[in-house]
Protein backbone atom coordinates (compact mmCIF):
# COMPACT_ATOMS: atom_id res chain seq x y z
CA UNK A 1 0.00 0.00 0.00
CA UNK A 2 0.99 3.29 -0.72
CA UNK A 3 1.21 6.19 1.49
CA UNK A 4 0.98 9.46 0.05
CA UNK A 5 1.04 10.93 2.76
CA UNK A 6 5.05 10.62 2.97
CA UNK A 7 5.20 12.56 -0.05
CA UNK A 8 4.60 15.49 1.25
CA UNK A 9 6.54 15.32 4.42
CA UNK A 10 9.65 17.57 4.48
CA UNK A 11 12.25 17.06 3.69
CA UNK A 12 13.08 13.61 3.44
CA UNK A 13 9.51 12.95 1.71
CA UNK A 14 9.96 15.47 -0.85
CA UNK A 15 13.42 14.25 -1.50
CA UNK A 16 11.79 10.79 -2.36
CA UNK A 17 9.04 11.73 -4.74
CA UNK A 18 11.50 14.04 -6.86
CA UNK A 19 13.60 11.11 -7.08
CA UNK A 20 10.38 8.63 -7.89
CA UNK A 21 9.22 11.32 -10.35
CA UNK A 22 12.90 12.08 -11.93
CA UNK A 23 13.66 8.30 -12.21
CA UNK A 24 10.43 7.97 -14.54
CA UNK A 25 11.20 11.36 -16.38
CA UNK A 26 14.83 9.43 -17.49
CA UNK A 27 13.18 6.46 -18.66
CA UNK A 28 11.15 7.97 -20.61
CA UNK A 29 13.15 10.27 -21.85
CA UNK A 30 15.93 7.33 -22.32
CA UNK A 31 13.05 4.84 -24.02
CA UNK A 32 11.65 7.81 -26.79
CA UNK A 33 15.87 8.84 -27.27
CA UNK A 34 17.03 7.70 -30.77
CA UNK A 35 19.94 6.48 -28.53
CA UNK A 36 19.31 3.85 -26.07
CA UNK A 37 21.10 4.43 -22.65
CA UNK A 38 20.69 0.76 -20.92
CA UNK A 39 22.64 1.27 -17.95
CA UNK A 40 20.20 3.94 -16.90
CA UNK A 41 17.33 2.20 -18.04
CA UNK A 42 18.16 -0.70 -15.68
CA UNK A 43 19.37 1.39 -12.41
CA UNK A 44 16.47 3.45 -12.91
CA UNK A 45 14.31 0.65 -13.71
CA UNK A 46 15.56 -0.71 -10.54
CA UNK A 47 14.79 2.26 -7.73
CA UNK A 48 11.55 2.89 -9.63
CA UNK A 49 10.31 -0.42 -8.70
CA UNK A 50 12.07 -0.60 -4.93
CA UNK A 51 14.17 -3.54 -6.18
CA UNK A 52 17.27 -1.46 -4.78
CA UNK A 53 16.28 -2.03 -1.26
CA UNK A 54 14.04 -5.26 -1.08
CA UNK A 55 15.77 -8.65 -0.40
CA UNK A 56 14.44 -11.43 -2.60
CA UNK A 57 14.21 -15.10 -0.48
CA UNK A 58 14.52 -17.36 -3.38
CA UNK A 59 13.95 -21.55 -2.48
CA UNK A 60 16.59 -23.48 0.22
CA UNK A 61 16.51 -20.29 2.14
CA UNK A 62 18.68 -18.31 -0.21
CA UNK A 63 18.54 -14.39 -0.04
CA UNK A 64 19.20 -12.07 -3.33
CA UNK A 65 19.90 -8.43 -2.28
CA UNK A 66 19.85 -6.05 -5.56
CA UNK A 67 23.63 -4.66 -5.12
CA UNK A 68 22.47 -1.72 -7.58
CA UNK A 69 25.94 0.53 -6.67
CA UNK A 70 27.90 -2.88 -7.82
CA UNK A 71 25.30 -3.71 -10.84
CA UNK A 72 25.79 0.19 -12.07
CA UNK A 73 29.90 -0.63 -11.37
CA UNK A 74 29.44 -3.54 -13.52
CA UNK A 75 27.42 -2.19 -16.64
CA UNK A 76 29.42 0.82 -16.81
CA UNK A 77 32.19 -1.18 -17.06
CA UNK A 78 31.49 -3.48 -20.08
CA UNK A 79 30.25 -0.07 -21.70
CA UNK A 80 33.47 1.43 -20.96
CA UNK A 81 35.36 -1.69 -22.78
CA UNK A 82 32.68 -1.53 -25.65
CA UNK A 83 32.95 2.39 -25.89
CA UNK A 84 36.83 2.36 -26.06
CA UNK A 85 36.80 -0.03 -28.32
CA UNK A 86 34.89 1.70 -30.58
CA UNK A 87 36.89 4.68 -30.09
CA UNK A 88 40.02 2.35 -30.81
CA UNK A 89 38.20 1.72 -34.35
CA UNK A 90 37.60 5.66 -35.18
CA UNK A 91 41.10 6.86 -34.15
CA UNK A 92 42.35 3.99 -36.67
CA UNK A 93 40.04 5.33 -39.51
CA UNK A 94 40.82 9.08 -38.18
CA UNK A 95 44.44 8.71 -38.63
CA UNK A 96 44.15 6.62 -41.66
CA UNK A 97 42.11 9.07 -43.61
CA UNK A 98 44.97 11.45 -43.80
CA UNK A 99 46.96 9.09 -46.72
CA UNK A 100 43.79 9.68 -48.67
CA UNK A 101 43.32 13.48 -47.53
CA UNK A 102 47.05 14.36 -48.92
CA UNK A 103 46.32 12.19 -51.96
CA UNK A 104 43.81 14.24 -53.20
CA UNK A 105 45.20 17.57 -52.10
CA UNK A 106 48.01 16.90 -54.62
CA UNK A 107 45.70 15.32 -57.39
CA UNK A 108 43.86 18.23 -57.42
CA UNK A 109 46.22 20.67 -56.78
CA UNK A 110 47.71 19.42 -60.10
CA UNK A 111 44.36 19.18 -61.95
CA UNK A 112 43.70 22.46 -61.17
CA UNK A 113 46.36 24.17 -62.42
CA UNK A 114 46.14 27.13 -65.29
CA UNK A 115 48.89 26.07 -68.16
């Protein structure tokens, strides 16, 4: 059940709800982007739901705490890997574009000249 009435108290309450209301705002905002931003989408997915502080008792007695600090840790680290690597890719094709940039500065430096 849901009480409202927390909401409005100051200034923990109000603390809360902007973060409730802000957490929605970014998924939306991250699920209409023509980028996708999963890391976000998952933390926030995450505290918009309560998963961050509920412990789940699975079967044999086993208890699974939502570590979202170490899940964040973890997905910004494989997208940290993936980004670099990218980056890796366009400083090779930055650096190899100049061959073909001074290639056609001098073909068309000498095309262009008046006899």
């Amino acid at each position: 059940m849901v009480q409202w009435e927390f909401f409005l108290t100051r200034p923990f309450g109000q603390i809360m709800a902007l973060q409730t209301i802000f957490s929605l705002l970014s998924m939306l905002v991250a699920y209409f982007a023509e980028f996708w931003i999963e890391a976000t989408l998952i933390i926030n997915s995450l505290h918009l739901f309560n998963l961050n502080k509920r412990v789940v008792t699975l079967s044999a007695g086993i208890n699974l705490f939502f570590p979202c600090t170490l899940l964040l840790f973890a997905i910004s680290l494989v997208y940290t890997l993936i980004m670099g690597f990218g980056s890796l890719i366009a400083l090779i094709g930055f650096v190899d574009s100049f061959r073909f940039t001074r290639k056609y500065m001098i073909t068309y430096a000498l095309l262009s000249r008046h006899h």
